[in-house]
Protein backbone atom coordinates (compact mmCIF):
# COMPACT_ATOMS: atom_id res chain seq x y z
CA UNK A 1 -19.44 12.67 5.57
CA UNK A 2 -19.53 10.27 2.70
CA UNK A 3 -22.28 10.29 0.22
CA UNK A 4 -23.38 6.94 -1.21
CA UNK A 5 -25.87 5.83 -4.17
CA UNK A 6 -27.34 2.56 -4.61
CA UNK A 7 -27.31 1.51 -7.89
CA UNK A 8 -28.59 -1.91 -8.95
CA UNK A 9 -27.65 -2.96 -12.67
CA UNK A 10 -30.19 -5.56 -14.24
CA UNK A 11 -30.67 -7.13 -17.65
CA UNK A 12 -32.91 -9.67 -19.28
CA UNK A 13 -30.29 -11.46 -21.25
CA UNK A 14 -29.16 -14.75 -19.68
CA UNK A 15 -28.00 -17.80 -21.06
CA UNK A 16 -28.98 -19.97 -17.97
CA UNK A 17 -32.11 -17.96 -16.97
CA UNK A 18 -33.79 -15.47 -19.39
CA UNK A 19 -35.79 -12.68 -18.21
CA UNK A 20 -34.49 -13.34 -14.73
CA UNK A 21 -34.73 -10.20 -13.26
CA UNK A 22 -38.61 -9.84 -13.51
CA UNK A 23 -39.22 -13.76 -12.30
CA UNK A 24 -41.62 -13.13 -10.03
CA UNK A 25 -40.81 -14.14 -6.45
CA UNK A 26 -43.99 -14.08 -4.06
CA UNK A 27 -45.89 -11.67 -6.15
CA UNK A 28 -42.90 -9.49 -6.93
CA UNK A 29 -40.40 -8.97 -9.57
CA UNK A 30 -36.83 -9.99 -8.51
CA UNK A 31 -35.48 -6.86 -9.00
CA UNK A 32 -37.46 -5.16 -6.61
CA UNK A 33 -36.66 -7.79 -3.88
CA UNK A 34 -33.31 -6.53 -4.51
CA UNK A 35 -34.92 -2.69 -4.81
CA UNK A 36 -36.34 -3.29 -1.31
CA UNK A 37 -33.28 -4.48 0.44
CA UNK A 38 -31.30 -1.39 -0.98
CA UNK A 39 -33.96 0.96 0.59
CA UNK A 40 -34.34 -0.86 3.55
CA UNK A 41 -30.24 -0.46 4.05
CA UNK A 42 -31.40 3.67 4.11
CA UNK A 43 -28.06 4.60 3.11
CA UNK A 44 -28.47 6.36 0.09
CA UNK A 45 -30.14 6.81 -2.83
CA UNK A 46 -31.43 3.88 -5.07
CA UNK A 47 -30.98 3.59 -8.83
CA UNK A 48 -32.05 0.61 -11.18
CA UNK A 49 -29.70 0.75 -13.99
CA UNK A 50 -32.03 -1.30 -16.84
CA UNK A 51 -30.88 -2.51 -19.79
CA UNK A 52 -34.18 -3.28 -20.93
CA UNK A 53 -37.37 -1.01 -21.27
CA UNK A 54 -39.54 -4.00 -19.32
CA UNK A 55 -37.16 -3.76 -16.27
CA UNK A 56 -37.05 0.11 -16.71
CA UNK A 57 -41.09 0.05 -16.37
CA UNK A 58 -41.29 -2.26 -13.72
CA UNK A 59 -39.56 -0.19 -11.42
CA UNK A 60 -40.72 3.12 -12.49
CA UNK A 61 -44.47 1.27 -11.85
CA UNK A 62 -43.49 0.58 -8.28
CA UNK A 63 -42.53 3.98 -7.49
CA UNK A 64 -38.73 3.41 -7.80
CA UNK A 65 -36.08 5.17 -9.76
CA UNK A 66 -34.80 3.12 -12.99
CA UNK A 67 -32.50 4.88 -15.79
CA UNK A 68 -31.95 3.00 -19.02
CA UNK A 69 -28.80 2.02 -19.98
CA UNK A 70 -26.95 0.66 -23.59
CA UNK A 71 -27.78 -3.21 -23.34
CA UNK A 72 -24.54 -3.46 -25.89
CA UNK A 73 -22.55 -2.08 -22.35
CA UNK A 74 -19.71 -5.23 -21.27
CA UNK A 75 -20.51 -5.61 -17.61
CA UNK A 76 -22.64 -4.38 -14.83
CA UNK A 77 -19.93 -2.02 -13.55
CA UNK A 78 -20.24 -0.30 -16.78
CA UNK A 79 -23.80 -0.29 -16.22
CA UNK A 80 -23.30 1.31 -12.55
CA UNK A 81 -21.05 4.04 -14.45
CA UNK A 82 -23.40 4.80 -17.15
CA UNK A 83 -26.56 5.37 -14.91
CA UNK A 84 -24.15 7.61 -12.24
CA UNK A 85 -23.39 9.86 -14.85
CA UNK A 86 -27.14 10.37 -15.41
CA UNK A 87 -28.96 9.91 -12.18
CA UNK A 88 -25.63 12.52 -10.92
CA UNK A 89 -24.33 14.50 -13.26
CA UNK A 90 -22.79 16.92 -10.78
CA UNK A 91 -21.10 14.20 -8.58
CA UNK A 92 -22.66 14.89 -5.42
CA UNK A 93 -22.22 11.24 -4.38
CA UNK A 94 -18.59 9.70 -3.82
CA UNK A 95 -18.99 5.95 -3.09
CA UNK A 96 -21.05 3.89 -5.73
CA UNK A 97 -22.54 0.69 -4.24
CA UNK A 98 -23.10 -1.69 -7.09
CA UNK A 99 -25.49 -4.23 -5.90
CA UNK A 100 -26.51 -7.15 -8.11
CA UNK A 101 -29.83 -7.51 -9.43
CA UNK A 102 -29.75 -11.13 -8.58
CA UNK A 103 -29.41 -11.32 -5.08
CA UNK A 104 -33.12 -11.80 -3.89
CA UNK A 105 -32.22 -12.92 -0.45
CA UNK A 106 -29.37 -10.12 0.26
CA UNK A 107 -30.10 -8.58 4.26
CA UNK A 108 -30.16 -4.60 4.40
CA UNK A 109 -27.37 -4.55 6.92
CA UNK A 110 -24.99 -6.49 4.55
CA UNK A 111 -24.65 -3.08 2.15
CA UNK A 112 -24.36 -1.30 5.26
CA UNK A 113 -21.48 -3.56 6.05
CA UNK A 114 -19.98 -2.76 2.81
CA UNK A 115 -19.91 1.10 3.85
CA UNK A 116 -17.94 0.33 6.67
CA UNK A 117 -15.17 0.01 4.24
CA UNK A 118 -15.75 3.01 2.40
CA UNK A 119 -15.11 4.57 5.87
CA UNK A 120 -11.12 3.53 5.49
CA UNK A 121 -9.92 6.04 2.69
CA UNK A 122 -7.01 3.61 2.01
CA UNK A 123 -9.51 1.93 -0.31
CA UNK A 124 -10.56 2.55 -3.09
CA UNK A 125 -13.31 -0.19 -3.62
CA UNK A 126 -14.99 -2.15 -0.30
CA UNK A 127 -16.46 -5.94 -1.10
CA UNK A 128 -17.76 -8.71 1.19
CA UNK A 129 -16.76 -12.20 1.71
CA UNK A 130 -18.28 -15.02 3.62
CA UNK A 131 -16.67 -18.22 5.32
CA UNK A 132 -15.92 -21.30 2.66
CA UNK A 133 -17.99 -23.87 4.81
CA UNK A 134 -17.87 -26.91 2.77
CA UNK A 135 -15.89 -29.02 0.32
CA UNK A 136 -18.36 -28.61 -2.42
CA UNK A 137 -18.03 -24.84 -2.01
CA UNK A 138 -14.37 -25.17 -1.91
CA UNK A 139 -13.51 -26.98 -5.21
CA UNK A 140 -16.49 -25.25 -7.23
CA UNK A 141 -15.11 -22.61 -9.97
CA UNK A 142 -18.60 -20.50 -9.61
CA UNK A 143 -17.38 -19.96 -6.22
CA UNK A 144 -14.62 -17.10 -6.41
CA UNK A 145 -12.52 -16.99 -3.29
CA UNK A 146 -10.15 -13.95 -1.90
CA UNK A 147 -6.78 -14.52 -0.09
CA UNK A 148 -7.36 -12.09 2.65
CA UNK A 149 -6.63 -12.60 6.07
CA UNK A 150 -8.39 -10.97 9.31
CA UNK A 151 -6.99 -10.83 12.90
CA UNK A 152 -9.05 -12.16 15.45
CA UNK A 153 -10.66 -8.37 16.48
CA UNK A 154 -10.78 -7.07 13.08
CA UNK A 155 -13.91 -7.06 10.48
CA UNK A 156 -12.16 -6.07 7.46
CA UNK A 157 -8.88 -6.84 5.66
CA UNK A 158 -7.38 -6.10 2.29
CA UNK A 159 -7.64 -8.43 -0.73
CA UNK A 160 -4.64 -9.52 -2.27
CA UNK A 161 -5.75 -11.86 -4.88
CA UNK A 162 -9.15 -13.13 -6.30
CA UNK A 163 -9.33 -16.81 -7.66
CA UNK A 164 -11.79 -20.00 -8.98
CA UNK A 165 -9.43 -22.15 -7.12
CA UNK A 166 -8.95 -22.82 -3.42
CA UNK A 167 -6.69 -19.63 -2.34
CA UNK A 168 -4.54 -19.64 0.00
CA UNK A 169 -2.74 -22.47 0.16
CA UNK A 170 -2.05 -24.39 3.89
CA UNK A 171 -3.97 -24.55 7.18
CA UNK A 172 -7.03 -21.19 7.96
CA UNK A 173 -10.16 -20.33 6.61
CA UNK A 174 -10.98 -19.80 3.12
CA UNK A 175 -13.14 -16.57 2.24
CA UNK A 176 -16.15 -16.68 -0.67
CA UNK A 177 -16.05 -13.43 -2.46
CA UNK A 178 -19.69 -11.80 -2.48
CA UNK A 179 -20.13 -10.06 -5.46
CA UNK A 180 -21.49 -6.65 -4.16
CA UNK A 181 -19.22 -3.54 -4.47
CA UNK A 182 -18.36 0.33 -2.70
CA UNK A 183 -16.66 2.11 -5.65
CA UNK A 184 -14.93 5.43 -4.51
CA UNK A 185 -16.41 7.29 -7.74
CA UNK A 186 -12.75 8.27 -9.46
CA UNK A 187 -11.91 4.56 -8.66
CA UNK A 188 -15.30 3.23 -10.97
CA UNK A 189 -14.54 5.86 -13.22
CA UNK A 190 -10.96 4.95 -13.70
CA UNK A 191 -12.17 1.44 -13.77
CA UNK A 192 -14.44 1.17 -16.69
CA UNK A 193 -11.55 3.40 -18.78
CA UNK A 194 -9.19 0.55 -18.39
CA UNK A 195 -8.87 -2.35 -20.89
CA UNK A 196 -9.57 -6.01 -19.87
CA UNK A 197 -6.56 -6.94 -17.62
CA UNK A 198 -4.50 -10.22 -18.59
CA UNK A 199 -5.20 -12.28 -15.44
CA UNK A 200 -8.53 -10.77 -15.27
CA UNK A 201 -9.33 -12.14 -18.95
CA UNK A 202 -7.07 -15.61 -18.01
CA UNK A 203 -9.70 -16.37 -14.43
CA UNK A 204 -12.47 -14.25 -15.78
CA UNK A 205 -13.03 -11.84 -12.52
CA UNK A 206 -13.42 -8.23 -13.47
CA UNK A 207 -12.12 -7.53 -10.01
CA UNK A 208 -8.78 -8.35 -10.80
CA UNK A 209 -8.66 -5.63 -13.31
CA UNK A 210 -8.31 -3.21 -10.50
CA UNK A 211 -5.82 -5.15 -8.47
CA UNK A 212 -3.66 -5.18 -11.54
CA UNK A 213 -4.38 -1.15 -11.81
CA UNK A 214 -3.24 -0.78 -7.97
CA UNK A 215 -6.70 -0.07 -6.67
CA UNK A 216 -6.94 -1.65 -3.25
CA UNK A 217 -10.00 -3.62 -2.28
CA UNK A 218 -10.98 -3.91 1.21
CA UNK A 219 -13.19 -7.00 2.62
CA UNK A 220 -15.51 -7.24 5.65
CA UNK A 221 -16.71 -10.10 6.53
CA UNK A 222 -20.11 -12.02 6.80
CA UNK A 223 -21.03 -15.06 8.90
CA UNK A 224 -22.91 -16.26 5.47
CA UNK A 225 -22.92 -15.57 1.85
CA UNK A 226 -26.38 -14.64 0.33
CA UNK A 227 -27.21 -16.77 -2.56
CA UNK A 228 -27.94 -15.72 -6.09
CA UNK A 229 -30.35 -16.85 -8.91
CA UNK A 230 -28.57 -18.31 -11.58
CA UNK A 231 -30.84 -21.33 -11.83
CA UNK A 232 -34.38 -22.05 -12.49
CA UNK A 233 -33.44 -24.30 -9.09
CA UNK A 234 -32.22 -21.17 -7.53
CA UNK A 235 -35.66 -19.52 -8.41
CA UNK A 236 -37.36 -21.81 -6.08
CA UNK A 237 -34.98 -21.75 -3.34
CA UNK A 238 -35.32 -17.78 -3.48
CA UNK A 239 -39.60 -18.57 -3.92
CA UNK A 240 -39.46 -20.83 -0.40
CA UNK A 241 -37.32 -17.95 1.22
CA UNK A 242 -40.38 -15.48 0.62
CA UNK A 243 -42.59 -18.68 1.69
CA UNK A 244 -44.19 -19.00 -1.86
């Protein structure tokens, strides 16, 4: 059987939205909208890594599990890797689902979707994507997209490449990366060792640091991508969602 643990990295610094992760959204934080999603998924343990002591005590105050991280840490994946290594000192858990602290909206049975992956050992780190349904989406840099390709019966495929631009090239669907990860634990481990890659620096997708290390990265596949709150505009979009 495969162990997992949740672990949801958060931090107040933003440049487009400050203190984003305790915006309240219907009379919670956002964080715990993203805390509550993660439980409801019931496949593991949850873990708020905080990089901040007013995230740290929101959680804790709701009855969830928080450790505090370094808030000098590089990326949330370092922030997943940091709060393993306390919440689980002895390794008891194998795959490491780093879920973004930003994803309000995000549906329990996604994650779950994401284990499904982790079931293939031929990966080492499981991802989702979501059809590319319009021009706008297409052509927009925020919007990474995966050259993968699934057979008609088939829910997950490997990623070959990540990119800002339209990938691949000619006639078929194009696939919006969802940033939500399954980490085999010697894979995230491995991971956060490594320097910055060169075409992870020159498109500026941590993902492709693994690719370039020979990790393989499986997909599955959504009918929709969940949006995230970058925005004060996003905000409200994720307020309306929860009907406020």
């Amino acid at each position: 059987m495969v162990s997992s643990l949740v672990v949801i990295p958060a931090r107040l610094a933003s440049t487009r939205l400050p203190g984003k992760p305790l915006a309240d959204i219907a009379g919670r934080p956002m964080v715990l909208r993203v805390w509550d999603a993660a439980m409801a998924a019931n496949i593991g343990p949850v873990v708020v890594a905080a990089a901040d002591q007013e995230i740290y005590d929101a959680v804790t105050a709701a009855g969830g599990t928080a450790i505090l991280t370094d808030p000098n840490l590089p990326s949330g994946s370092d922030r997943v890797w940091q709060a393993t290594q306390a919440f689980d000192p002895d390794g008891k858990y194998d795959v490491l689902l780093n879920l973004q602290g930003d994803l309000p909206t995000f549906e329990p049975q996604a994650l779950r979707a994401v284990m499904d992956v982790m079931a293939n050992p031929a990966y080492d780190v499981g991802t989702l994507v979501a059809p590319v349904t319009s021009d706008a989406e297409k052509n927009a840099p925020s919007v990474v997209k995966v050259a993968c390709d699934f057979s008609e019966d088939t829910q997950t495929a490997p990623a070959l490449y990540f990119s800002r631009q339209p990938i691949p090239w000619g006639n078929g669907p194009l696939w919006h990366h969802i940033g939500v990860y399954g980490w085999r634990r010697a894979a995230l481990e491995r991971f956060v060792a490594l320097p910055p890659s060169g075409l992870e620096k020159r498109e500026s997708l941590e993902q492709l640091r693994a690719l370039e290390a020979g990790m393989r990265i499986g997909c599955t596949r959504l009918a929709s991508a969940p949006f995230g709150v970058d925005t004060p505009e996003d905000l409200e979009r994720a307020r309306r969602a929860f009907g406020a």
